[in-house]
N, C-alpha and C. Protein backbone atom coordinates (compact mmCIF):
# COMPACT_ATOMS: atom_id res chain seq x y z
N UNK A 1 -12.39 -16.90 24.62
CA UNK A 1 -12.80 -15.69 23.98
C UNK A 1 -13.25 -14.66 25.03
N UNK A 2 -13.68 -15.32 26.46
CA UNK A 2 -14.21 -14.63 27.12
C UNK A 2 -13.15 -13.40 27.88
N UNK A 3 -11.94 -14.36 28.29
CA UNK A 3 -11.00 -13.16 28.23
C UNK A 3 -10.51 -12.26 27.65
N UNK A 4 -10.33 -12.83 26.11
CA UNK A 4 -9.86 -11.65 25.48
C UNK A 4 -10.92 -10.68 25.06
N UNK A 5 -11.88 -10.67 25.37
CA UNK A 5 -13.15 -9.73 25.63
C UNK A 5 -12.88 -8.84 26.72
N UNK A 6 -12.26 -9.61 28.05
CA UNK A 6 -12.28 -8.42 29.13
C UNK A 6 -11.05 -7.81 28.59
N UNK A 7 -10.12 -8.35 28.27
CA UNK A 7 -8.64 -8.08 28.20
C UNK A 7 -8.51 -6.69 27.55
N UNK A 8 -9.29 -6.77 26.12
CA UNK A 8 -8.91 -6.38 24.86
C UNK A 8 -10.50 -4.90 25.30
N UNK A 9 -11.53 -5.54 25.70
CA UNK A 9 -11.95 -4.01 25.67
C UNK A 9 -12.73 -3.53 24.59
N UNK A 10 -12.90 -4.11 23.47
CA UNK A 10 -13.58 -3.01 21.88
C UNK A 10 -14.10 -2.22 22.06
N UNK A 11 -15.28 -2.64 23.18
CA UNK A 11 -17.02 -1.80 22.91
C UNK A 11 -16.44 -0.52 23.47
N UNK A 12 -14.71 -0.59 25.02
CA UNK A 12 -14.93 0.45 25.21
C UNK A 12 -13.70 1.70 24.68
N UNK A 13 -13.07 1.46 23.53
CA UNK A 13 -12.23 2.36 22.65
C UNK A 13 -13.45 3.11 21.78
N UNK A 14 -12.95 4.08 21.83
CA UNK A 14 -13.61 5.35 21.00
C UNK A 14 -13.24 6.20 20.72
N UNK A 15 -11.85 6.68 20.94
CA UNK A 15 -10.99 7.31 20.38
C UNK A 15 -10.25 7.59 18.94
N UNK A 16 -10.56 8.29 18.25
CA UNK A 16 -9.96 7.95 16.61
C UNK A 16 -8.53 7.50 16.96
N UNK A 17 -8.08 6.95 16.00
CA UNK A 17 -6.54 6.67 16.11
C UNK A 17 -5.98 7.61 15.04
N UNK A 18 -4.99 8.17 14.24
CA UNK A 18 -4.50 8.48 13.41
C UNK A 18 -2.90 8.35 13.21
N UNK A 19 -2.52 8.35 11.71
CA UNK A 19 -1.40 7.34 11.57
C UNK A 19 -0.32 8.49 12.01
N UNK A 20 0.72 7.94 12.76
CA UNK A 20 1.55 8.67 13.22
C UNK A 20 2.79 9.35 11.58
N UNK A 21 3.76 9.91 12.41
CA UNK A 21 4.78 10.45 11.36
C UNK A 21 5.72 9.27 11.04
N UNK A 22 6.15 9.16 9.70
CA UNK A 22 7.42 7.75 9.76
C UNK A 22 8.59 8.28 10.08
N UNK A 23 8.92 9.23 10.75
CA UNK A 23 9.78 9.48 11.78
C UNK A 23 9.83 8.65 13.12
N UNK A 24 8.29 8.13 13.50
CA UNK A 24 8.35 7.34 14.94
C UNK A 24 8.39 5.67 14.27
N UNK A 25 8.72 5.41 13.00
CA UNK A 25 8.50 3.60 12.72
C UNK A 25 10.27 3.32 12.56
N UNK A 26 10.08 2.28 13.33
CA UNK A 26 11.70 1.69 13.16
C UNK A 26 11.18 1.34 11.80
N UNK A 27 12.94 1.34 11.31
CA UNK A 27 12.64 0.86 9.72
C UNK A 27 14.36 0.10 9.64
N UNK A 28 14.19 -0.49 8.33
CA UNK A 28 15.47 -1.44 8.12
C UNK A 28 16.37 -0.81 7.92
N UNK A 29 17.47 -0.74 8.61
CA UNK A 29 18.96 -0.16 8.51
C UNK A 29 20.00 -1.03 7.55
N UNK A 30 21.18 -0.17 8.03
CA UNK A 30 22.24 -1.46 6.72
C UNK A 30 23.12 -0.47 8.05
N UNK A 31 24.01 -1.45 8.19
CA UNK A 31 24.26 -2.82 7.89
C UNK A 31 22.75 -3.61 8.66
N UNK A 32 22.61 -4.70 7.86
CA UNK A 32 21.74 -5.51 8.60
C UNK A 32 22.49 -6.90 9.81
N UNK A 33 21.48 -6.60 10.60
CA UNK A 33 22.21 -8.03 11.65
C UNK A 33 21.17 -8.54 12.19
N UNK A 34 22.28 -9.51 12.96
CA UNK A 34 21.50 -10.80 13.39
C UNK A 34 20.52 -9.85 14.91
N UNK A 35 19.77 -11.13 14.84
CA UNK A 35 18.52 -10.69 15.46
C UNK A 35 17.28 -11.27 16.00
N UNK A 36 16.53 -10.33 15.69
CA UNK A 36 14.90 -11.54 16.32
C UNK A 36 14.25 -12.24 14.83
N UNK A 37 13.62 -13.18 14.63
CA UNK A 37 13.17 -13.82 13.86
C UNK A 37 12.08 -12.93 12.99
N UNK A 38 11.64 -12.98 11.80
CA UNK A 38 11.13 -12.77 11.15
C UNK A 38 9.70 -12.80 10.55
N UNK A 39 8.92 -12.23 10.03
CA UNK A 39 7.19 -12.98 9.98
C UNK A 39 7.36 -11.93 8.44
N UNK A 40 7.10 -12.31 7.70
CA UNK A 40 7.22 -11.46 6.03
C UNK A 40 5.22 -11.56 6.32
N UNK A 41 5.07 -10.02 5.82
CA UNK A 41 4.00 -9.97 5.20
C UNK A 41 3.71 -10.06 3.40
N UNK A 42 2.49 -10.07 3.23
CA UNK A 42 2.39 -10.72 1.55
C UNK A 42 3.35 -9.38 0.78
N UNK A 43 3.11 -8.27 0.95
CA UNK A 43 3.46 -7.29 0.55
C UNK A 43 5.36 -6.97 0.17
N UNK A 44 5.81 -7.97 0.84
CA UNK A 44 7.43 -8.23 1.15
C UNK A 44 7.65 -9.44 -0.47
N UNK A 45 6.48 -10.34 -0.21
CA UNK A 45 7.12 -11.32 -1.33
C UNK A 45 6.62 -10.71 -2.39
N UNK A 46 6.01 -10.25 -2.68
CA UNK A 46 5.72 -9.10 -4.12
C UNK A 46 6.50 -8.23 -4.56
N UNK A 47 7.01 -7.26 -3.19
CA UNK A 47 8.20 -6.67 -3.58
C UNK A 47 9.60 -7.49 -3.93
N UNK A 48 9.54 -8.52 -3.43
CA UNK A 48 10.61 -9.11 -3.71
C UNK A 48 10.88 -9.67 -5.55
N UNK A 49 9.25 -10.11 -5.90
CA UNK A 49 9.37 -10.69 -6.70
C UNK A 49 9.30 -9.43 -7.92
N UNK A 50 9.17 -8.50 -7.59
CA UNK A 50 8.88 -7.31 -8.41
C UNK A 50 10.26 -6.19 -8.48
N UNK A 51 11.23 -7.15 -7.85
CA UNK A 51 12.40 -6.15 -7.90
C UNK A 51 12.53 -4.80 -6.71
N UNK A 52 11.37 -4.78 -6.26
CA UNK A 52 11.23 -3.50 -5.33
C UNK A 52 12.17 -3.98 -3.57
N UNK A 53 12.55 -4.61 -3.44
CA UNK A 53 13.31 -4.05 -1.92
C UNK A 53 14.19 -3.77 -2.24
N UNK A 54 14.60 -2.81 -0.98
CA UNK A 54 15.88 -1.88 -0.78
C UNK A 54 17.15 -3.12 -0.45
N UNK A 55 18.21 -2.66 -0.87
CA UNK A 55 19.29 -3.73 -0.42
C UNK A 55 19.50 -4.18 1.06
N UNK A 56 19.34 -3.08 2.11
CA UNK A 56 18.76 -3.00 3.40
C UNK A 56 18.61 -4.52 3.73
N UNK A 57 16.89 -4.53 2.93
CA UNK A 57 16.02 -5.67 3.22
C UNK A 57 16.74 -7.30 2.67
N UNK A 58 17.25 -6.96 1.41
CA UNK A 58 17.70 -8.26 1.12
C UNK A 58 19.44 -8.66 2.02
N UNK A 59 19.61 -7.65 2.82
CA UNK A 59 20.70 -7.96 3.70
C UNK A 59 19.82 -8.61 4.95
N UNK A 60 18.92 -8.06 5.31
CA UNK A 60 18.64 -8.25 6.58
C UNK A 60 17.94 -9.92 6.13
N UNK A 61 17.36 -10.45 5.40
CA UNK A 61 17.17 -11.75 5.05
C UNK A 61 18.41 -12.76 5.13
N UNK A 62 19.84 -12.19 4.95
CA UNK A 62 20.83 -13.02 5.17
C UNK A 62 21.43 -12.90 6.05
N UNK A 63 20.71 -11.88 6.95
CA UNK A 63 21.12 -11.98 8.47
C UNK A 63 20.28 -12.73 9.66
N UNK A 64 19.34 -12.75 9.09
CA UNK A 64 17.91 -13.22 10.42
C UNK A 64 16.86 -14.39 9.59
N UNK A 65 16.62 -15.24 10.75
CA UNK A 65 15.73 -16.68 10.05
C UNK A 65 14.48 -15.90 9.69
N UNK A 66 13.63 -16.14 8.58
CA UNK A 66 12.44 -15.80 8.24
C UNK A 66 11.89 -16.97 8.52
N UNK A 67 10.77 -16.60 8.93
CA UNK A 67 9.82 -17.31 8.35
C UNK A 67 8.36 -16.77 8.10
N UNK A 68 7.17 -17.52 7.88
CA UNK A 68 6.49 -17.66 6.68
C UNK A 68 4.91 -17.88 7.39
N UNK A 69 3.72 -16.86 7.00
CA UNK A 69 2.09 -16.94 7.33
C UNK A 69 1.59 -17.96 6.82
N UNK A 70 0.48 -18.94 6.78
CA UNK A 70 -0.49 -19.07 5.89
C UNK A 70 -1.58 -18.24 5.93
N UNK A 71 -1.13 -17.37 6.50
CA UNK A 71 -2.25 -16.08 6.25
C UNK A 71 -1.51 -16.06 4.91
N UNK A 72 -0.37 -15.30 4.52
CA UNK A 72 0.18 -14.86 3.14
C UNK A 72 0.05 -15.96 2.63
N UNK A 73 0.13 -16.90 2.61
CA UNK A 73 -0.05 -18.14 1.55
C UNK A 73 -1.40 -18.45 1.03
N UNK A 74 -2.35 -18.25 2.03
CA UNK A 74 -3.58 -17.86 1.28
C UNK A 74 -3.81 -16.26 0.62
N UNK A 75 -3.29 -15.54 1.07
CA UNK A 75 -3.07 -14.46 -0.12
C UNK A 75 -2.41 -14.31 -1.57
N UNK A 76 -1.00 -15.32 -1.67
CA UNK A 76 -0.99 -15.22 -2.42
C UNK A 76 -1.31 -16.18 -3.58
N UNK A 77 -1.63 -17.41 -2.86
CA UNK A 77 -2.56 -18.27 -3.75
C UNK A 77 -3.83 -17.50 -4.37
N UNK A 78 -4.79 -16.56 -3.66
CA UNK A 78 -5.82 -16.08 -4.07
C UNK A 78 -5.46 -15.63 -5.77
N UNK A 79 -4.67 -15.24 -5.85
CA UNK A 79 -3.92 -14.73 -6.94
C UNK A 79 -4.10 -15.73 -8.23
N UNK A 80 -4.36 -16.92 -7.91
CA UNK A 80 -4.11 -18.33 -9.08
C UNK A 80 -6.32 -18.24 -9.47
N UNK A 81 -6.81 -17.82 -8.55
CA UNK A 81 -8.07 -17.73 -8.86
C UNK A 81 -8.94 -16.19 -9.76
N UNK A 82 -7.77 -15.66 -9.21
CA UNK A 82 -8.25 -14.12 -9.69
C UNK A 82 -8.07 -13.18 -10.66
N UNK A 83 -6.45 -13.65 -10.91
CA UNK A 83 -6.10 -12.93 -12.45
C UNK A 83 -6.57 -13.90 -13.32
N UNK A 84 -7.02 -13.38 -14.54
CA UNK A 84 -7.41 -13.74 -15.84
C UNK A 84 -6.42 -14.18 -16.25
N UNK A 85 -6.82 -15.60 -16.61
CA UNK A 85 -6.08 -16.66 -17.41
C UNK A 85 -5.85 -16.11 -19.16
N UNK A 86 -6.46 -15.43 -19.28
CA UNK A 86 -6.59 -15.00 -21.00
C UNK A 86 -5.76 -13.64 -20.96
N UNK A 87 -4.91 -13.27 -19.69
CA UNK A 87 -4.15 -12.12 -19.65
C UNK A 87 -2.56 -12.38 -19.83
N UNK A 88 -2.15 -11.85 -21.30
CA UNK A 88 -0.82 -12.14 -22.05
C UNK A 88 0.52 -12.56 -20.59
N UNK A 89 0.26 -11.59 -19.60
CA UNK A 89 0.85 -11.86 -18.12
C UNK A 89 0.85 -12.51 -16.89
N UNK A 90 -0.72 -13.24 -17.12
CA UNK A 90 -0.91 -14.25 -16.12
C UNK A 90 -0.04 -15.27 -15.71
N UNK A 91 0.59 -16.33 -16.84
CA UNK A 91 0.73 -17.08 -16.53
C UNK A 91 2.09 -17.25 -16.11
N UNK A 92 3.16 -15.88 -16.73
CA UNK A 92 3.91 -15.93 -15.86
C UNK A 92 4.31 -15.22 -14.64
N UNK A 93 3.02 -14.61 -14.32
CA UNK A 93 3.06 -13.92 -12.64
C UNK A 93 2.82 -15.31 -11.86
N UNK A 94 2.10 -16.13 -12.51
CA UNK A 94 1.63 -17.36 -11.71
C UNK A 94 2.99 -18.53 -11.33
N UNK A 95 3.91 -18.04 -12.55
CA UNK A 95 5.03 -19.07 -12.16
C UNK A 95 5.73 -18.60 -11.19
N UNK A 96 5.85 -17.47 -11.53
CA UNK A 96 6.98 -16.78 -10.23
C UNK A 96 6.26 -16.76 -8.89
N UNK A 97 4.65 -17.01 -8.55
CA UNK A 97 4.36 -16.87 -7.38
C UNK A 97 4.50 -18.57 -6.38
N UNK A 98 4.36 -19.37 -7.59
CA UNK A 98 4.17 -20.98 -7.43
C UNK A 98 5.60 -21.13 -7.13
N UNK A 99 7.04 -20.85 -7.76
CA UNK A 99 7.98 -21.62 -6.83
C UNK A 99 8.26 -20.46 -5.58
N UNK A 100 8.11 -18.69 -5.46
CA UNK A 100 8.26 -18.34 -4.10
C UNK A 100 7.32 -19.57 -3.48
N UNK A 101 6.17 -19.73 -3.57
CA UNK A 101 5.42 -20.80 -2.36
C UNK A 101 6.08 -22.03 -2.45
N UNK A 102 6.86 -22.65 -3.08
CA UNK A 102 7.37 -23.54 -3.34
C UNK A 102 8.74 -23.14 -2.56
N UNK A 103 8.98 -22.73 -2.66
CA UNK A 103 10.71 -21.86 -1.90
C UNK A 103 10.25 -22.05 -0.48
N UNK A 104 9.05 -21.47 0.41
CA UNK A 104 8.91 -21.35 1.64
C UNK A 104 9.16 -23.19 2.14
N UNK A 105 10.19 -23.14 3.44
CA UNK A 105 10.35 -24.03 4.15
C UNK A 105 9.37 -24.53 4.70
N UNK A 106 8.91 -25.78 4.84
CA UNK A 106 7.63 -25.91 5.43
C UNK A 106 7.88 -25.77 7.14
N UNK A 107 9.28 -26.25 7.36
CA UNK A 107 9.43 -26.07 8.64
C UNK A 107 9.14 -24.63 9.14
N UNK A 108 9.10 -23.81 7.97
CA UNK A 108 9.46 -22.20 8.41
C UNK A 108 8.23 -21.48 7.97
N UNK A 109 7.19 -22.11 8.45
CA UNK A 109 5.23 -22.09 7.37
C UNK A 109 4.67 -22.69 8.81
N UNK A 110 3.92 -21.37 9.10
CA UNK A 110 2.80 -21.82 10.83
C UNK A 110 1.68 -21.33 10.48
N UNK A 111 0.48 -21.24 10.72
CA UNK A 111 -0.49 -20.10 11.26
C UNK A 111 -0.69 -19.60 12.56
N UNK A 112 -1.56 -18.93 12.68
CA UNK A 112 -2.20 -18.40 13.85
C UNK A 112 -2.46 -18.71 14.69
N UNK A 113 -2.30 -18.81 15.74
CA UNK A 113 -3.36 -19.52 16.93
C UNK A 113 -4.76 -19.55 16.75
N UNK A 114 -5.36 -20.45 17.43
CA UNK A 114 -7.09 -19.80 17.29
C UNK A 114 -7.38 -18.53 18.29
N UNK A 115 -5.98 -17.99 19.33
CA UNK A 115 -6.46 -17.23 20.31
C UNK A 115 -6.00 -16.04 19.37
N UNK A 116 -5.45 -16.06 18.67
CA UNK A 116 -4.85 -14.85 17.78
C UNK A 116 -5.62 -14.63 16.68
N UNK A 117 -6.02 -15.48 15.80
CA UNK A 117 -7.41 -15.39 15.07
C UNK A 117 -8.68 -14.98 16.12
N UNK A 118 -9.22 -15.09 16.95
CA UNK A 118 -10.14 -14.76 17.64
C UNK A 118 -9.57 -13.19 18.22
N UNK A 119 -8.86 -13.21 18.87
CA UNK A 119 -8.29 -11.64 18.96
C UNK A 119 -8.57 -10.54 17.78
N UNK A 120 -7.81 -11.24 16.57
CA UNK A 120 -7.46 -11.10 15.09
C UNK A 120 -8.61 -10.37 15.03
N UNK A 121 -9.93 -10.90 15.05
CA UNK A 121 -11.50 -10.16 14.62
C UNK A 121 -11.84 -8.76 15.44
N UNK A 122 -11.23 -9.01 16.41
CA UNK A 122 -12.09 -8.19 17.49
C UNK A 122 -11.02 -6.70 17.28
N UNK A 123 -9.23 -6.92 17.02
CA UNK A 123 -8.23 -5.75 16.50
C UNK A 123 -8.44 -5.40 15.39
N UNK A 124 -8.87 -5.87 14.10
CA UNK A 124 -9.07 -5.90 12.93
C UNK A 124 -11.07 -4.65 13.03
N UNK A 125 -11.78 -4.65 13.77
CA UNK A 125 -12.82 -4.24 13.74
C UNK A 125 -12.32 -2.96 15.02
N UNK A 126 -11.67 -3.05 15.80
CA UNK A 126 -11.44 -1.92 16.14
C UNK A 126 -10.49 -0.91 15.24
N UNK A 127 -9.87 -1.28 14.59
CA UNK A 127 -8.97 -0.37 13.79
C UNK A 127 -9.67 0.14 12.58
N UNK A 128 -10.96 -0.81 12.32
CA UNK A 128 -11.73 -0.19 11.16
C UNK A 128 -12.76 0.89 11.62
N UNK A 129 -13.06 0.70 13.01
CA UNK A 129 -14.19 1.59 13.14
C UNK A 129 -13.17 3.09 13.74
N UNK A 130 -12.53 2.69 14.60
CA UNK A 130 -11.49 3.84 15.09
C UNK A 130 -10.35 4.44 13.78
N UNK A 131 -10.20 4.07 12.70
CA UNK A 131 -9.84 4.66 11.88
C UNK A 131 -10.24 5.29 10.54
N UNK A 132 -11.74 4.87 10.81
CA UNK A 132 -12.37 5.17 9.88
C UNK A 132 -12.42 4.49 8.23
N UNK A 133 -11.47 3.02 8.60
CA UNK A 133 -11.65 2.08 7.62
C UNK A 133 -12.38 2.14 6.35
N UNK A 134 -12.27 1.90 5.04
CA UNK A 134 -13.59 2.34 4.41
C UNK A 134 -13.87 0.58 4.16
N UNK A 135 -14.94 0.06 3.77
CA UNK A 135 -15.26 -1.28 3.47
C UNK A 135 -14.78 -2.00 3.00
N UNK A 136 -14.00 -1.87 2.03
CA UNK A 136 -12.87 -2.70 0.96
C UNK A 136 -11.83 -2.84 1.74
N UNK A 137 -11.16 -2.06 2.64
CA UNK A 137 -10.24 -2.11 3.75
C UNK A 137 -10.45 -3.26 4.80
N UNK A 138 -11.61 -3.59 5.12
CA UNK A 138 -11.51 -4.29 5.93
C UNK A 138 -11.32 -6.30 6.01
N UNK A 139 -11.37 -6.32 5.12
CA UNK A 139 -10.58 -8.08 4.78
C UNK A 139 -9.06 -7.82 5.01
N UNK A 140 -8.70 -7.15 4.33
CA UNK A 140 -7.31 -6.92 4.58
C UNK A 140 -7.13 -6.69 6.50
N UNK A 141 -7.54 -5.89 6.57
CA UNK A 141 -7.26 -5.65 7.94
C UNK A 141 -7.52 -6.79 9.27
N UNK A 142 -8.36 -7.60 8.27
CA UNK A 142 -8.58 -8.65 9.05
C UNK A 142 -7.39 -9.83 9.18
N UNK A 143 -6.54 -9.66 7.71
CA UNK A 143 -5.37 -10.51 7.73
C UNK A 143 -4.27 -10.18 8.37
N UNK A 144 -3.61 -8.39 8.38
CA UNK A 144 -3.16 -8.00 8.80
C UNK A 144 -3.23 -7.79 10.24
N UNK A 145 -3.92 -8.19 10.95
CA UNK A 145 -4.49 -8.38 12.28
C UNK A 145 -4.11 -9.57 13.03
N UNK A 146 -4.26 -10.40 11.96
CA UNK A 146 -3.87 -12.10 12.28
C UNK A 146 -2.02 -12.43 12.04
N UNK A 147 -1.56 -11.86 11.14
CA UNK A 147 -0.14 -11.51 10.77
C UNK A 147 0.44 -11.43 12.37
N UNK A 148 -0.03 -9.84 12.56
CA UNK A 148 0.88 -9.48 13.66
C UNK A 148 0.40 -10.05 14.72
N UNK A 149 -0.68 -10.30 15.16
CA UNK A 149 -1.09 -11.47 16.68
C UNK A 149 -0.10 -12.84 16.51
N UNK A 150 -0.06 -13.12 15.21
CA UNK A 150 0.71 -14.46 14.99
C UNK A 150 2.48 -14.07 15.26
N UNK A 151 3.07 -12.75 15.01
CA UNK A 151 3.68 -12.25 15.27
C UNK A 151 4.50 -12.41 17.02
N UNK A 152 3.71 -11.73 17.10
CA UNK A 152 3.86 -11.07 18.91
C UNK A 152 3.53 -12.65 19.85
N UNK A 153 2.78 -13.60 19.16
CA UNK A 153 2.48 -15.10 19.96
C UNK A 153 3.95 -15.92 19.90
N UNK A 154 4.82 -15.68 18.66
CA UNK A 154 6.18 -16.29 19.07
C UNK A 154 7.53 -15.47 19.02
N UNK A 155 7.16 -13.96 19.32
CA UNK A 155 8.29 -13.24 19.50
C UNK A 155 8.78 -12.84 18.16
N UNK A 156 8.51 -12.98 17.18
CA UNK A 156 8.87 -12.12 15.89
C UNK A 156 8.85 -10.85 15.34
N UNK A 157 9.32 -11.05 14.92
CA UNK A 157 8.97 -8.91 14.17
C UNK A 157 8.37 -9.27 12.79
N UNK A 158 7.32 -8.58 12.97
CA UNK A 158 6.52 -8.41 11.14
C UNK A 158 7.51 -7.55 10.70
N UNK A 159 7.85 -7.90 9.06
CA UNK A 159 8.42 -7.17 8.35
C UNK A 159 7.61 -6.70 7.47
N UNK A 160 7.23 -5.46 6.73
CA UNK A 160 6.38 -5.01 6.14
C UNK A 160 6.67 -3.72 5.55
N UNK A 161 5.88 -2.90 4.37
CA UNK A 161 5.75 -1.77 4.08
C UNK A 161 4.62 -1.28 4.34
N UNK A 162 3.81 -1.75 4.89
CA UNK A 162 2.32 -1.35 4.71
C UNK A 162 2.13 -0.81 6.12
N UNK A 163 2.69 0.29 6.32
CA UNK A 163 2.26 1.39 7.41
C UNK A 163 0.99 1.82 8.05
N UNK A 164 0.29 2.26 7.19
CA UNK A 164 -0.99 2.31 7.35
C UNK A 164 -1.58 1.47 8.69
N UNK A 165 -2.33 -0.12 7.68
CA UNK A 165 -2.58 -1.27 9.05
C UNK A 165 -1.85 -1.10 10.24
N UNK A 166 -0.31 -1.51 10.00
CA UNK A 166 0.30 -1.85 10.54
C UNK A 166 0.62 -0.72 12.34
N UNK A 167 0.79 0.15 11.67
CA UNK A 167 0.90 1.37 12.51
C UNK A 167 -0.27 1.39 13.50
N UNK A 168 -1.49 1.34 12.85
CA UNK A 168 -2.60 1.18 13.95
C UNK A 168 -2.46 -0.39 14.59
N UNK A 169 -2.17 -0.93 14.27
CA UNK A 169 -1.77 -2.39 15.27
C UNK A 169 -0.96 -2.13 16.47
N UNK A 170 0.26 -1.45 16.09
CA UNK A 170 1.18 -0.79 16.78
C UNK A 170 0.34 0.33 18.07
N UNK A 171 -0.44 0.65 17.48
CA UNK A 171 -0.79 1.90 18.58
C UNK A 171 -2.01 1.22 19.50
N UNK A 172 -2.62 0.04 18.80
CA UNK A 172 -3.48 -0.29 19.23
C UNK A 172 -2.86 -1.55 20.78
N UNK A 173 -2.13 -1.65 20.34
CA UNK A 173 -1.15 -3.24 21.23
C UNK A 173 0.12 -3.08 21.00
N UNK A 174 0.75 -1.61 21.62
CA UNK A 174 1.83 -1.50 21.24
C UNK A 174 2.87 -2.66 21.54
N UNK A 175 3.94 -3.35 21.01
CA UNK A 175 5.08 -4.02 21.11
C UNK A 175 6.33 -4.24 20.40
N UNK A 176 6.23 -3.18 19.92
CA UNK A 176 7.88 -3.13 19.28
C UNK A 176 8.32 -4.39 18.03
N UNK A 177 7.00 -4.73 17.50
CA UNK A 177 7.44 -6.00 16.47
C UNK A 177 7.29 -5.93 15.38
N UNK A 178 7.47 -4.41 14.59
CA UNK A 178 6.87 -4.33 13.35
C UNK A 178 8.48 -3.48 13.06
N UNK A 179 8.86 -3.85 11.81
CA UNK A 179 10.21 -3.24 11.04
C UNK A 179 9.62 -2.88 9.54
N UNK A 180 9.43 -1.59 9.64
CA UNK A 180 9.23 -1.32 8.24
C UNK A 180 10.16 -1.02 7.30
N UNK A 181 9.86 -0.72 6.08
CA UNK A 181 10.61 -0.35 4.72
C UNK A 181 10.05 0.49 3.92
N UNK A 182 10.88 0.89 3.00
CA UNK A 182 10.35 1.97 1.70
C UNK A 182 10.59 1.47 0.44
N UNK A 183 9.63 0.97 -0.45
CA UNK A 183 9.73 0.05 -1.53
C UNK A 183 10.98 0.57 -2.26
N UNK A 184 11.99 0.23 -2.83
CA UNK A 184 12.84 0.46 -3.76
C UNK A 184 12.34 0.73 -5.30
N UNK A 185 12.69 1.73 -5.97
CA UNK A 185 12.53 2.12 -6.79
C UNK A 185 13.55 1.72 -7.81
N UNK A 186 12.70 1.06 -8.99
CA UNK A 186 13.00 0.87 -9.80
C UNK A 186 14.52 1.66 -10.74
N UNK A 187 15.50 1.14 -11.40
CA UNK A 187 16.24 2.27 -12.09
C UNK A 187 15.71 2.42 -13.15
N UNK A 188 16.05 4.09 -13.86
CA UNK A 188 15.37 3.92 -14.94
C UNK A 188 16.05 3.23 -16.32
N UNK A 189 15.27 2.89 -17.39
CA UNK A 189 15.70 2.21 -18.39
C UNK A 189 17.05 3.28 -18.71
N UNK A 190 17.92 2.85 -19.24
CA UNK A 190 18.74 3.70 -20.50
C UNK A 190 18.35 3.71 -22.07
C-alpha cells in the first residue's frame, strides 16, 4: 500500500477534473473485430437484458472474448435483495438476471487484485473529491474504480456506457482501456 501511496499521490491532486467532450471517447464501431479482451461493466448486462445495445456492441461480443467482474456480480446480485418481492415485476427481472449470472463462464469470472482494490479506494476518493462527487455517487465510484484497475491489471478494455466515472478514470490513469457506447433506443410500438 505503501507504494501505491507514493506512486498514486492523492493528498497531492487538487485540480478539478471535468468530463471531457464524447468527441475525445473511443466508442464501438461496426464492423466489429477481433481484438483485446473484454471486462463488461454492470451497466452492459442491463442493457443487454433490456434490449438497449447498439448492434455495434452485440457484434463486437462475437468478435472478442469477454469476460466477467465479481465486482458486477455482486452488483447484480444486490438486485435479488432490493427489489420488492410484492412488485407484479420482480420476479421476473430476477429470472432474467439469475440465468445472465448463470450464463457467465466461470472460467471467464475473476476479481480484483488486492493491489487494485487498495488502489481502487484511494482512485475512487480522488475522483469524488476532484469532481465534486455528490455522496450517493460515491459507492459506485468505488466499484467503478475496481472495474477498471481490474481492467488495466490484465490488459483488457472496460466496455461501458457510463462516461461520467469512467472518463475521470481515464484522465485520472490515462490508458486507453475504456470503449464506450450509446444505449440503443428502443423502436417505437406500432
Amino acid at each position: 500500500m505503501a507504494r501505491a501511496l507514493r506512486r498514486i499521490k492523492p493528498q497531492r491532486a487538487a485540480n478539478a477534473i471535468q468530463r471531457r467532450p464524447v468527441s475525445k471517447f473511443p466508442v464501438v464501431r461496426t464492423p466489429a473485430s477481433a481484438g483485446t479482451e473484454l471486462l463488461l461493466d454492470t451497466c452492459v448486462y442491463i442493457d443487454v437484458l433490456q434490449g438497449h445495445t447498439p448492434a455495434s456492441v452485440d457484434d463486437l461480443f462475437e468478435a472478442r472474448i469477454v469476460n466477467h467482474s465479481t465486482v458486477c456480480l455482486a452488483e447484480l446480485t444486490h438486485l435479488f435483495g432490493r427489489l420488492d418481492p410484492a412488485h407484479p415485476g420482480t420476479k421476473g427481472v430476477l429470472h432474467e438476471v439469475r440465468r445472465t449470472i448463470e450464463d457467465m463462464p466461470g472460467h471467464r469470472l475473476s476479481s480484483p487484485s488486492m493491489t487494485a482494490m487498495g488502489e481502487a479506494g484511494m482512485r475512487a476518493g480522488l475522483v469524488a473529491r476532484l469532481s465534486g462527487a455528490d455522496r450517493g455517487a460515491r459507492p459506485r465510484l468505488l466499484n467503478d474504480a475496481s472495474l477498471y484497475l481490474q481492467a488495466l491489471e490484465n490488459g483488457w478494455i472496460i466496455l461501458t456506457r457510463n462516461v461520467r466515472q469512467f472518463d475521470y478514470f481515464d484522465q485520472l490513469l490515462p490508458a486507453d482501456r475504456v470503449l464506450f457506447y450509446e444505449q440503443a433506443q428502443p423502436a417505437p410500438a406500432a
